[in-house]
C-alpha atoms as a PDB file:
ATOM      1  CA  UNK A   1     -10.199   8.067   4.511  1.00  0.00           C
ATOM      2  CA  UNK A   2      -8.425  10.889   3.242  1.00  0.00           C
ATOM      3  CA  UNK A   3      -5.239  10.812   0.941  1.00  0.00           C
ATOM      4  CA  UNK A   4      -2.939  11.660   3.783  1.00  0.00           C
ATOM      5  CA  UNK A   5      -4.207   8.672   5.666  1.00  0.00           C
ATOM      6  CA  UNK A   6      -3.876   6.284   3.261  1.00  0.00           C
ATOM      7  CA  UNK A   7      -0.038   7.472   2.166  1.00  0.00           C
ATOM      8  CA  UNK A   8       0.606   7.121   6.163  1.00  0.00           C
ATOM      9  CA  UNK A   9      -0.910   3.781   6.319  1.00  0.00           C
ATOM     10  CA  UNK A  10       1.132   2.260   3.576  1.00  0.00           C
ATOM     11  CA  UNK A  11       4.360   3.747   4.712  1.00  0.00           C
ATOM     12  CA  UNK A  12       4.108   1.972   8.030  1.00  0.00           C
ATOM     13  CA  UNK A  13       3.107  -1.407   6.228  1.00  0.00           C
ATOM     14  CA  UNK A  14       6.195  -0.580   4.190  1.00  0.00           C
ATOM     15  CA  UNK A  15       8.050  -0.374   7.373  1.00  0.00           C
ATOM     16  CA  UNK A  16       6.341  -3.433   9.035  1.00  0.00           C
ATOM     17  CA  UNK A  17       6.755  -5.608   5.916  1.00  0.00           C
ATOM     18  CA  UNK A  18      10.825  -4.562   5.462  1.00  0.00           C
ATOM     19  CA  UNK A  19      11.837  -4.753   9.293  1.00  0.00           C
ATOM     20  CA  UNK A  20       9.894  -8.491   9.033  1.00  0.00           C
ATOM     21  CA  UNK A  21      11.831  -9.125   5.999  1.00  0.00           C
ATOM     22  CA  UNK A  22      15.403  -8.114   7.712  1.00  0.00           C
ATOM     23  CA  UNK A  23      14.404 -10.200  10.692  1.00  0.00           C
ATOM     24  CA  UNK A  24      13.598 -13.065   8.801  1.00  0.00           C
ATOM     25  CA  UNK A  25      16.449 -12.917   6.575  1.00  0.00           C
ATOM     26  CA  UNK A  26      19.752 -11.459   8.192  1.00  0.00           C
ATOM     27  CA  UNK A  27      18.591 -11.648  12.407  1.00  0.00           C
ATOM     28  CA  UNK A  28      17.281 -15.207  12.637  1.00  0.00           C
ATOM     29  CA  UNK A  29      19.879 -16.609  10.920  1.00  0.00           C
ATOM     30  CA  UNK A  30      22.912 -14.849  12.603  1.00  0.00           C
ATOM     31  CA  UNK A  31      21.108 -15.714  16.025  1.00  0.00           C
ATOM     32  CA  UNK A  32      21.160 -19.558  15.179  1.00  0.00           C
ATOM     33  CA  UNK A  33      24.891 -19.597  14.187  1.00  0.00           C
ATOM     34  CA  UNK A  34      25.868 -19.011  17.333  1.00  0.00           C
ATOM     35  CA  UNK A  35      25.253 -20.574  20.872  1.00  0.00           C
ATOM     36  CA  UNK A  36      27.314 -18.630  23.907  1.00  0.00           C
ATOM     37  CA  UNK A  37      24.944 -15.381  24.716  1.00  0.00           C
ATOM     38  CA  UNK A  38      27.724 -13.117  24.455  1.00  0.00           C
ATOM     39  CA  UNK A  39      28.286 -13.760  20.559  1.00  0.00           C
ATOM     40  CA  UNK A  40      24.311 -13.649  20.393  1.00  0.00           C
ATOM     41  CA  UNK A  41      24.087 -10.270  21.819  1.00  0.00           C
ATOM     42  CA  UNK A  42      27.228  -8.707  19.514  1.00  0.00           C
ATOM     43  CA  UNK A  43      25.100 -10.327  16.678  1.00  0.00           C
ATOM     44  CA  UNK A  44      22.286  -8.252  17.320  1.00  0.00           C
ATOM     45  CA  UNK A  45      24.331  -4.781  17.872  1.00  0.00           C
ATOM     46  CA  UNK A  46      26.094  -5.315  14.805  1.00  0.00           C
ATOM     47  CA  UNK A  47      22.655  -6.610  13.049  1.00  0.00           C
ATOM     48  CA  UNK A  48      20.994  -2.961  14.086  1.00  0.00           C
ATOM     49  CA  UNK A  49      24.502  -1.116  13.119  1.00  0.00           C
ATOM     50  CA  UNK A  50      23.758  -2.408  10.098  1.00  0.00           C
ATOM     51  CA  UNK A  51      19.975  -1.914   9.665  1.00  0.00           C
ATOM     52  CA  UNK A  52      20.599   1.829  10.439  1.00  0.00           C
ATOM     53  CA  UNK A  53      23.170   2.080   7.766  1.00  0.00           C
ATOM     54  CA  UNK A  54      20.597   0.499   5.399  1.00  0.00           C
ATOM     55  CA  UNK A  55      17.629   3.442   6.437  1.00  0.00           C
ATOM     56  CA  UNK A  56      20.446   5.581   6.305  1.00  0.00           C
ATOM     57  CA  UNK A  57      21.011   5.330   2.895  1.00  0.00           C
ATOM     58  CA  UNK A  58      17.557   4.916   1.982  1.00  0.00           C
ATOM     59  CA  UNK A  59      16.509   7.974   3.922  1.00  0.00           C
ATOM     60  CA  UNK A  60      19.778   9.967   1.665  1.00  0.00           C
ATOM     61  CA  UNK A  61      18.496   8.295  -1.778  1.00  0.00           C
ATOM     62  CA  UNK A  62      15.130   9.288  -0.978  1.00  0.00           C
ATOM     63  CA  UNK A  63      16.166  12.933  -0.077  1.00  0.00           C
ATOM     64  CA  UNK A  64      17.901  13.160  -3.143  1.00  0.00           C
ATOM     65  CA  UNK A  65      15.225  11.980  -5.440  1.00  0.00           C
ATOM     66  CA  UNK A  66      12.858  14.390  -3.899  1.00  0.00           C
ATOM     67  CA  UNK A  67      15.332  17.459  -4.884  1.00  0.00           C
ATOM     68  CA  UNK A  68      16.424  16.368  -8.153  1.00  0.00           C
ATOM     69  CA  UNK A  69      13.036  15.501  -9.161  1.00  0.00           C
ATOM     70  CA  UNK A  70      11.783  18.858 -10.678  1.00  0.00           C
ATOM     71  CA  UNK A  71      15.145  19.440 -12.298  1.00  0.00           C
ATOM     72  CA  UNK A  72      14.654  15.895 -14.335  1.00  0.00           C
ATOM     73  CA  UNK A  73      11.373  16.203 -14.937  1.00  0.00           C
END
């Protein structure tokens, strides 16, 4: 397995392991405090708004670490 591989496999477990852990945590949760469907289904919008802000920011932090990292080290 070459190095490429193995980076691309442990990103995606990355990714499988964090959307698990924002399911488990913040989804499940917010989908058992509430009982008409319409609630339920605003829950989950506002549940992926929310998720996308979170990769959003992670995605910027990341950029920015990868261009300030040669002038820090």
């Amino acid at each position: 397995m070459s190095n490429t591989t193995v980076t691309y496999v442990v990103g995606a477990g990355c990714a499988v392991i964090g959307l698990v852990a924002f399911c488990t945590l913040i989804l499940v949760p917010a989908l058992t405090a509430y009982r008409r469907p319409f609630e339920r289904i605003a829950v989950v919008v506002l549940s992926v708004y929310v998720l996308a802000a979170l990769v959003g920011v992670g995605i910027l932090v990341g950029a920015l670490v990868i261009l300030e990292w040669p002038r820090v080290f």
